[in-house]
C-alpha atoms as a PDB file:
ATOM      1  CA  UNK A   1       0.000   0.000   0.000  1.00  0.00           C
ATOM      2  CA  UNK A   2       1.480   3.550  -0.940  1.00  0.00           C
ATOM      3  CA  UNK A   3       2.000   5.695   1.186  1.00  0.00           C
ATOM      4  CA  UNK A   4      -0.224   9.154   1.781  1.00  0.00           C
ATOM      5  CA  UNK A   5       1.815  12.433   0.786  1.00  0.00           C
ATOM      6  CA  UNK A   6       2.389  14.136   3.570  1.00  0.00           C
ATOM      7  CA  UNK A   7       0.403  17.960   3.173  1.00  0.00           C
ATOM      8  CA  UNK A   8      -0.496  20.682   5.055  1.00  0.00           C
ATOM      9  CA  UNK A   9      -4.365  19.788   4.949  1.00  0.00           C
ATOM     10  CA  UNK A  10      -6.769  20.788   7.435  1.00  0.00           C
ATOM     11  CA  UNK A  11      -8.607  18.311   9.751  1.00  0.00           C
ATOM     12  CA  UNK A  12     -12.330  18.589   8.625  1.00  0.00           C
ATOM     13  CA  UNK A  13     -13.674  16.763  11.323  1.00  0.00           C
ATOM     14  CA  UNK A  14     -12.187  18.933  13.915  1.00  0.00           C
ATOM     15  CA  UNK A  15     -13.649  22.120  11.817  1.00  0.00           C
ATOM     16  CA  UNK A  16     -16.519  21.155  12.281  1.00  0.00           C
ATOM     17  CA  UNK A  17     -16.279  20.059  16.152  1.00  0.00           C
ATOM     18  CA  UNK A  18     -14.960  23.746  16.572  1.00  0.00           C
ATOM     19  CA  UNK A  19     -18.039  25.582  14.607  1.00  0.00           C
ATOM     20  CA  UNK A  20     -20.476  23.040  16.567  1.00  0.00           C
ATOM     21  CA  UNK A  21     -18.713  24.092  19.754  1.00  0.00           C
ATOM     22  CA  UNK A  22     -18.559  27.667  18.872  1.00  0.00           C
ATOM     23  CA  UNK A  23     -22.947  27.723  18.650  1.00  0.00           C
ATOM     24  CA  UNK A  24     -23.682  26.476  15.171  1.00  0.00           C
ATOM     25  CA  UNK A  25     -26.595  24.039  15.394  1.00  0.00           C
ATOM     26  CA  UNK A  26     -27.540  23.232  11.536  1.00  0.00           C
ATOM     27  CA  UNK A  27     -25.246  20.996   9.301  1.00  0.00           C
ATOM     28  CA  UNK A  28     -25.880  23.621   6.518  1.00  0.00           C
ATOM     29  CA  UNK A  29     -24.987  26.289   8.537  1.00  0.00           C
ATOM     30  CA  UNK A  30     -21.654  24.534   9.379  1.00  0.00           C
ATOM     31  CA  UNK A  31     -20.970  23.313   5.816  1.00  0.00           C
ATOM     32  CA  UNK A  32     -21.466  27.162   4.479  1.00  0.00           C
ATOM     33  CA  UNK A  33     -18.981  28.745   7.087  1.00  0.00           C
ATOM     34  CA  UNK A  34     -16.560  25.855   6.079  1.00  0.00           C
ATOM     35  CA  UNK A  35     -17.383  26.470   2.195  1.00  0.00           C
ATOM     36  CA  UNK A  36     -16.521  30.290   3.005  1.00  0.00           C
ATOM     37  CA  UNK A  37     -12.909  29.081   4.184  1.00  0.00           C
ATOM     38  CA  UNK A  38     -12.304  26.784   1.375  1.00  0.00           C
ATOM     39  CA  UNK A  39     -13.071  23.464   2.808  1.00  0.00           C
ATOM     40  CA  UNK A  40     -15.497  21.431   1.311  1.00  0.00           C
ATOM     41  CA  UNK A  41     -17.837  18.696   3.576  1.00  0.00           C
ATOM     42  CA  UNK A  42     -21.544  17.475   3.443  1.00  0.00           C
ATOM     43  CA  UNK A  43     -24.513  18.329   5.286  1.00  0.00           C
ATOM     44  CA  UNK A  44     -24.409  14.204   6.117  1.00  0.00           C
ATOM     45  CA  UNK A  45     -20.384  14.514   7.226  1.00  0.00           C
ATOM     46  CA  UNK A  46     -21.625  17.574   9.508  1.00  0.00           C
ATOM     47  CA  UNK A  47     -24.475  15.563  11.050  1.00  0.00           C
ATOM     48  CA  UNK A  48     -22.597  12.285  11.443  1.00  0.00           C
ATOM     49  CA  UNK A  49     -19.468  14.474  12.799  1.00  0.00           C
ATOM     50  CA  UNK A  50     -22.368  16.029  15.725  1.00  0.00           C
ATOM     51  CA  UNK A  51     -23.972  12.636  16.279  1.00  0.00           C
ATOM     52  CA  UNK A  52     -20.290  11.048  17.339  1.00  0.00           C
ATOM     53  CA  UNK A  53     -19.435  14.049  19.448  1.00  0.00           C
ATOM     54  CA  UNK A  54     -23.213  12.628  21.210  1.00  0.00           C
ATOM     55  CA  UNK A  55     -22.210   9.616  21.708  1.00  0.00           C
ATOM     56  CA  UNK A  56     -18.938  10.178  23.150  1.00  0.00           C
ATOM     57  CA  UNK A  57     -20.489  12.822  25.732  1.00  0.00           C
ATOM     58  CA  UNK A  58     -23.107   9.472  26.371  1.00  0.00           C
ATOM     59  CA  UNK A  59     -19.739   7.237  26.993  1.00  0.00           C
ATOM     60  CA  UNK A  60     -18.164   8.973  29.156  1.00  0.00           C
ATOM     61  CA  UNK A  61     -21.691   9.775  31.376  1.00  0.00           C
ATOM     62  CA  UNK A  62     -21.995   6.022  31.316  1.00  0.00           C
ATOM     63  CA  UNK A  63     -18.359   5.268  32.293  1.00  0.00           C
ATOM     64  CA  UNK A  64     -18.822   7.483  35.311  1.00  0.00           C
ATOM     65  CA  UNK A  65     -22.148   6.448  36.273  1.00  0.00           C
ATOM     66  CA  UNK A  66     -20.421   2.524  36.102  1.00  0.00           C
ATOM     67  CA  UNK A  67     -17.598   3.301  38.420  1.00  0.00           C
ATOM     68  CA  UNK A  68     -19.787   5.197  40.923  1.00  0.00           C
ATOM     69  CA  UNK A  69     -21.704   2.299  41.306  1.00  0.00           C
ATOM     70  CA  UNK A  70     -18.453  -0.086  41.116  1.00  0.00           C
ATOM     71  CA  UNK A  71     -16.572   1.649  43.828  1.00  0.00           C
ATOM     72  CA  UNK A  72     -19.301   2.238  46.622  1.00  0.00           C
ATOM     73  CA  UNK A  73     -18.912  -1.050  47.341  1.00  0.00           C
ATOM     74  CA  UNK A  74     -16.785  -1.265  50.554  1.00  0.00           C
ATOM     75  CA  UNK A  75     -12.907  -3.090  49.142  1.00  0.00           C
ATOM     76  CA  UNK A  76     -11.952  -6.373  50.137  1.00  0.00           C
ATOM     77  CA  UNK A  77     -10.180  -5.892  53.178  1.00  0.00           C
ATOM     78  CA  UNK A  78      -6.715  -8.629  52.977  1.00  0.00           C
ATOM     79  CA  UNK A  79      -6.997 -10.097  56.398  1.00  0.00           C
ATOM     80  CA  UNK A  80     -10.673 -11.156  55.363  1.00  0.00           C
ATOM     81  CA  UNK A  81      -9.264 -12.802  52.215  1.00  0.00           C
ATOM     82  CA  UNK A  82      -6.666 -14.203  54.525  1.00  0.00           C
ATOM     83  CA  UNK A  83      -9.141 -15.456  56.906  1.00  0.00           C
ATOM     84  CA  UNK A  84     -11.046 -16.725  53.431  1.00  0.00           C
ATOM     85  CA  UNK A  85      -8.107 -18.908  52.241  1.00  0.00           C
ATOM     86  CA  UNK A  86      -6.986 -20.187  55.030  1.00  0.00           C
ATOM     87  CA  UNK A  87     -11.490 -21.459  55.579  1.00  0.00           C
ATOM     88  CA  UNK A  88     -10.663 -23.234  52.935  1.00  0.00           C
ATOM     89  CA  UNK A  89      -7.863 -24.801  53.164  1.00  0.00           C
ATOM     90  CA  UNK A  90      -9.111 -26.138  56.646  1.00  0.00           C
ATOM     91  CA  UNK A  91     -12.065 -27.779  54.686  1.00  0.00           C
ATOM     92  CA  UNK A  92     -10.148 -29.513  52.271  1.00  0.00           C
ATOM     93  CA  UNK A  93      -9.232 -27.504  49.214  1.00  0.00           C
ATOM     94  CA  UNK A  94     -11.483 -25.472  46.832  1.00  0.00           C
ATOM     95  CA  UNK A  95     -13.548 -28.921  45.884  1.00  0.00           C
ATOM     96  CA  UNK A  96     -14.727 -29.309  49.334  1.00  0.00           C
ATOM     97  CA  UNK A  97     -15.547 -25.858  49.799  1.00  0.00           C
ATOM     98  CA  UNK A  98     -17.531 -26.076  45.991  1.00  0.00           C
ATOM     99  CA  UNK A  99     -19.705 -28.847  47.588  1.00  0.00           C
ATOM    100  CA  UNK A 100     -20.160 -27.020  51.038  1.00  0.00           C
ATOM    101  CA  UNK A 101     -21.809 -24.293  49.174  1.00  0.00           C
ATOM    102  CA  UNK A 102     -23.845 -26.463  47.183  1.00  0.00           C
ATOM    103  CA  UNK A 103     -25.266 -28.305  49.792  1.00  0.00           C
ATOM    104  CA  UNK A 104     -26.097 -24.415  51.302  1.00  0.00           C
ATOM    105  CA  UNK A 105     -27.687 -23.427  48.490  1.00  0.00           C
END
């Protein structure tokens, strides 16, 4: 595969992020100010360009909302993993302990 030329070309996608940003709401408000400057993109590249900057915002609300819930939970404190391992071991080994908790369910 050849190589792209390297050139001084502007990033289209950001363009538009930064006239979305700046209070331009309609794709063919955003494509004209970009036609004005030279750059040429389509009413469906503005949209699609907004709609991913959406669903980013939605990721990272989601994300955050996920590790809120994650971390209230209080962290395994070691001695009661110690005091875990070592329960099992006086059972018999991780089989025995398997079947314990069977039978207790």
């Amino acid at each position: 595969m050849a190589k792209r030329a390297v050139s001084e070309s502007v990033n289209k996608s950001e363009e538009i992020r930064k006239l979305v940003k700046s209070g331009l709401k309609k794709p063919a408000e955003v494509q004209a100010k970009l036609a004005d400057r030279g750059i040429k993109v389509s009413a469906q590249m503005v949209s699609t360009v907004k709609s991913n900057m959406r669903a980013r915002k939605s990721a990272r609300k989601i994300g955050r909302r996920r590790a809120i819930a994650n971390s209230s939970a209080p962290p395994t404190d070691l001695r009661t993993l110690a005091r875990f391992i070592r329960g099992v071991h006086e059972v018999g080994g991780i089989g025995e302990a398997r079947k314990i908790l069977k039978e207790l369910e």
